[in-house]
Protein backbone atom coordinates (compact mmCIF):
# COMPACT_ATOMS: atom_id res chain seq x y z
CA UNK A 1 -13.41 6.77 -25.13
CA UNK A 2 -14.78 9.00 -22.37
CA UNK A 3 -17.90 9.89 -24.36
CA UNK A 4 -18.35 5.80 -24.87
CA UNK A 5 -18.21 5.04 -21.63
CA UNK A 6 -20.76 7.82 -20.63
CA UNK A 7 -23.08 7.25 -23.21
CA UNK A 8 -22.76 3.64 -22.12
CA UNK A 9 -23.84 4.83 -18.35
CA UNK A 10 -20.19 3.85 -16.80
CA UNK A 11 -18.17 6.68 -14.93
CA UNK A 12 -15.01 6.59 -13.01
CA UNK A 13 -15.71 6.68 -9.67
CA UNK A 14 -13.62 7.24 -6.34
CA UNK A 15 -13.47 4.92 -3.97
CA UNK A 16 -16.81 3.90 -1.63
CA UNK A 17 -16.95 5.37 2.03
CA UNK A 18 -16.38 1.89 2.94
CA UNK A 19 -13.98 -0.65 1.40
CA UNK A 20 -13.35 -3.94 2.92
CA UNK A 21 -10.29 -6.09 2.39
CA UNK A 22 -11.02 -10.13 2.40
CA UNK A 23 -7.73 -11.11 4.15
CA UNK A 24 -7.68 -15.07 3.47
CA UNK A 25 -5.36 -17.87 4.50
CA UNK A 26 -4.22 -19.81 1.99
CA UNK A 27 -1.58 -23.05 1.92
CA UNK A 28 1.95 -20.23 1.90
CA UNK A 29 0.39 -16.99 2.12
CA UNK A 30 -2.73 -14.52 2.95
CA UNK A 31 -4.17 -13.04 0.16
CA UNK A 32 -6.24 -9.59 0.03
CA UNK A 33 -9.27 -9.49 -2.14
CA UNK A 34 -11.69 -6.23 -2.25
CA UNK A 35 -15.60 -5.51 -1.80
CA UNK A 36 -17.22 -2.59 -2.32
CA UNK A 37 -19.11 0.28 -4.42
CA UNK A 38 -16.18 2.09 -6.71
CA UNK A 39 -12.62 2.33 -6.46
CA UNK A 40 -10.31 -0.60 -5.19
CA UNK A 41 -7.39 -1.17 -4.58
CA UNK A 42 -5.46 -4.27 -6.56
CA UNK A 43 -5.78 -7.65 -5.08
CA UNK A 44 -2.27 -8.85 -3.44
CA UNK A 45 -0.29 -11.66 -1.25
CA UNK A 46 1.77 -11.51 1.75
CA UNK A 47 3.79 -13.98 3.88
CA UNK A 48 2.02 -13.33 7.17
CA UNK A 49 -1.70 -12.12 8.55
CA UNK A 50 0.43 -8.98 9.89
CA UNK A 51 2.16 -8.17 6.30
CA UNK A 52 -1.79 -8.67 4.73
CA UNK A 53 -3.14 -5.97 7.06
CA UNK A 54 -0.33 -3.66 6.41
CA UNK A 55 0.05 -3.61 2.61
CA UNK A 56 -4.18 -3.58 2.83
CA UNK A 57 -3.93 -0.49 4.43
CA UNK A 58 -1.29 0.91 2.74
CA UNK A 59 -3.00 0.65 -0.53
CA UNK A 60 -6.45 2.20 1.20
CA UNK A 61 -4.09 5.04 2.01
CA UNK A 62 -2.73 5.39 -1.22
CA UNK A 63 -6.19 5.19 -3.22
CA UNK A 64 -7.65 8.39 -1.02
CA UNK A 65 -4.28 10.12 -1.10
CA UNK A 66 -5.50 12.32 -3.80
CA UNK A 67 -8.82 13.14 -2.79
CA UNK A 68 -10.17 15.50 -0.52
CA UNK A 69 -10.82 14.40 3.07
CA UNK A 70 -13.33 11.90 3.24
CA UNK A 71 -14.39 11.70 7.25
CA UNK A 72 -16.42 8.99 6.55
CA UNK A 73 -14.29 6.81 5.00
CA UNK A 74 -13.38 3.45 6.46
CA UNK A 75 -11.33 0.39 6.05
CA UNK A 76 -12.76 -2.68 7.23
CA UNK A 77 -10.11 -5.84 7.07
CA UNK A 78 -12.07 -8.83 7.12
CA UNK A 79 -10.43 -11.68 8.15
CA UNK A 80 -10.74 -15.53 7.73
CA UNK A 81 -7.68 -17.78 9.14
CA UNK A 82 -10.00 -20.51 8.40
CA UNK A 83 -12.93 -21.42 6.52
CA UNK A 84 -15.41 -19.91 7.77
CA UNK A 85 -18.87 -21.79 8.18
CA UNK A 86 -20.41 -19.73 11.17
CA UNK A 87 -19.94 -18.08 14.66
CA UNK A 88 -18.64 -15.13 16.56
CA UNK A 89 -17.44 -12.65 14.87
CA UNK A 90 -14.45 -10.66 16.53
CA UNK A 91 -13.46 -7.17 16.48
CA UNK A 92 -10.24 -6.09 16.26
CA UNK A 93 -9.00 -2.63 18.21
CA UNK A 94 -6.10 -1.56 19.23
CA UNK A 95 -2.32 -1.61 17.01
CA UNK A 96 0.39 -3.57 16.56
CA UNK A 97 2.05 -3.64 19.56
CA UNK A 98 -1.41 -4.06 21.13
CA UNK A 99 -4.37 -5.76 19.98
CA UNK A 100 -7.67 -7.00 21.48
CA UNK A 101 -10.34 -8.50 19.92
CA UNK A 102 -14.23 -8.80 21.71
CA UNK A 103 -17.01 -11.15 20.17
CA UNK A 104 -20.11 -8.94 19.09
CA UNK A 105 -22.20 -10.18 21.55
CA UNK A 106 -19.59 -10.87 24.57
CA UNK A 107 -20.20 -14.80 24.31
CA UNK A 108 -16.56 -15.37 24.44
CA UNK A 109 -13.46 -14.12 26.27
CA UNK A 110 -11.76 -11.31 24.67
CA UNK A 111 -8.42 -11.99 23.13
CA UNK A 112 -4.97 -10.39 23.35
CA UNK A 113 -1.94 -9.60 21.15
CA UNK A 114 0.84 -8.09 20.09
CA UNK A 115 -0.12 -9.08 16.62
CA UNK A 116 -3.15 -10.20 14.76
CA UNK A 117 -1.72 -13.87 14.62
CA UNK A 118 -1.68 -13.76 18.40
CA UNK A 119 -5.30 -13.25 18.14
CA UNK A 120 -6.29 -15.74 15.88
CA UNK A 121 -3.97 -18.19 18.17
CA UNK A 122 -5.94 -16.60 21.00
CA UNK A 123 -9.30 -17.80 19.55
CA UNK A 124 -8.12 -21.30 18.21
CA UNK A 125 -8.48 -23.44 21.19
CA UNK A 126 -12.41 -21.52 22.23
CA UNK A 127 -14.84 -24.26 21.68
CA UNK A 128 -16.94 -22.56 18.98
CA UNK A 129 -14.68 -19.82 17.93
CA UNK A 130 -11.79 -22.06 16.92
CA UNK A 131 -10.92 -22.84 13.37
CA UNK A 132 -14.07 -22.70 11.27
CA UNK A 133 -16.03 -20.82 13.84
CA UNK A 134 -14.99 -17.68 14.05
CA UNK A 135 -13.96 -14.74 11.76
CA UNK A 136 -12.18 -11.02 12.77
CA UNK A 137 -13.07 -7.44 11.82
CA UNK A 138 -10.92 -4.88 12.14
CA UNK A 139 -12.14 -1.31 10.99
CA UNK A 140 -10.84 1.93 10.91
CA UNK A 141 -10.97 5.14 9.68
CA UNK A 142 -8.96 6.03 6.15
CA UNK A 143 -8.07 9.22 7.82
CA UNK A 144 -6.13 7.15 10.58
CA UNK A 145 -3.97 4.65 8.42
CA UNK A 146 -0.51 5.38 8.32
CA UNK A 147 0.58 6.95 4.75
């Protein structure tokens, strides 16, 4: 089967230096789908934009946990509480614990949280960065996600 699949010009391939998880609300849940250039991790659900992020990272950290030390590798989570037709995109520093999240080109006030639902709450009420208006990116090193 190996021979096939090289003859055929596919290879198995480690993950990309950057993978991005597209956290989405749905009706009940958030769901994780993945973009990039090789390896990925499986789509999944969770209950809450905080449980998303987590098991998103988690399964980053899992996927390189075999391979040698890739410095350049990143996770980028990014993340639609709404449907997203256009404006400022956020991005997301900080921890749980301790978030803040600054437009890309300072147009809006930065937002705070303990939790990445406090930011989107944060944003809702902007005029032009509430719900349909405005996205978050959050991105981090692989190196730096807890194992």
């Amino acid at each position: 089967m190996g021979r096939l699949r090289r003859l055929l010009g596919a290879r198995d391939r480690g993950p990309a230096d950057l993978i991005t998880g597209i956290v989405t609300a749905r009706a009940d849940d958030w769901q994780v789908t993945w973009a990039g250039d090789g390896a990925q991790p499986a789509s999944m659900q969770a209950s809450s934009l905080s449980d998303a992020a987590e098991q998103a990272s988690a399964a980053v950290a899992d996927l390189y946990a075999s391979l040698a030390p890739n410095p350049a590798a990143e996770l980028q989570l990014a993340i639609y509480p709404w449907d997203y037709r256009d404006g400022p995109i956020f991005d997301v520093s900080g921890s749980p614990g301790g978030f803040t999240a600054q437009d890309l080109d300072n147009s809006f006030p930065a937002v705070q949280g303990a939790a990445l639902e406090d930011l989107v709450t944060a944003a809702e009420p902007m005029p032009g960065a509430g719900p349909g208006h405005c996205m978050f990116r959050w991105v981090r090193p692989v190196s730096a996600l807890p194992t």
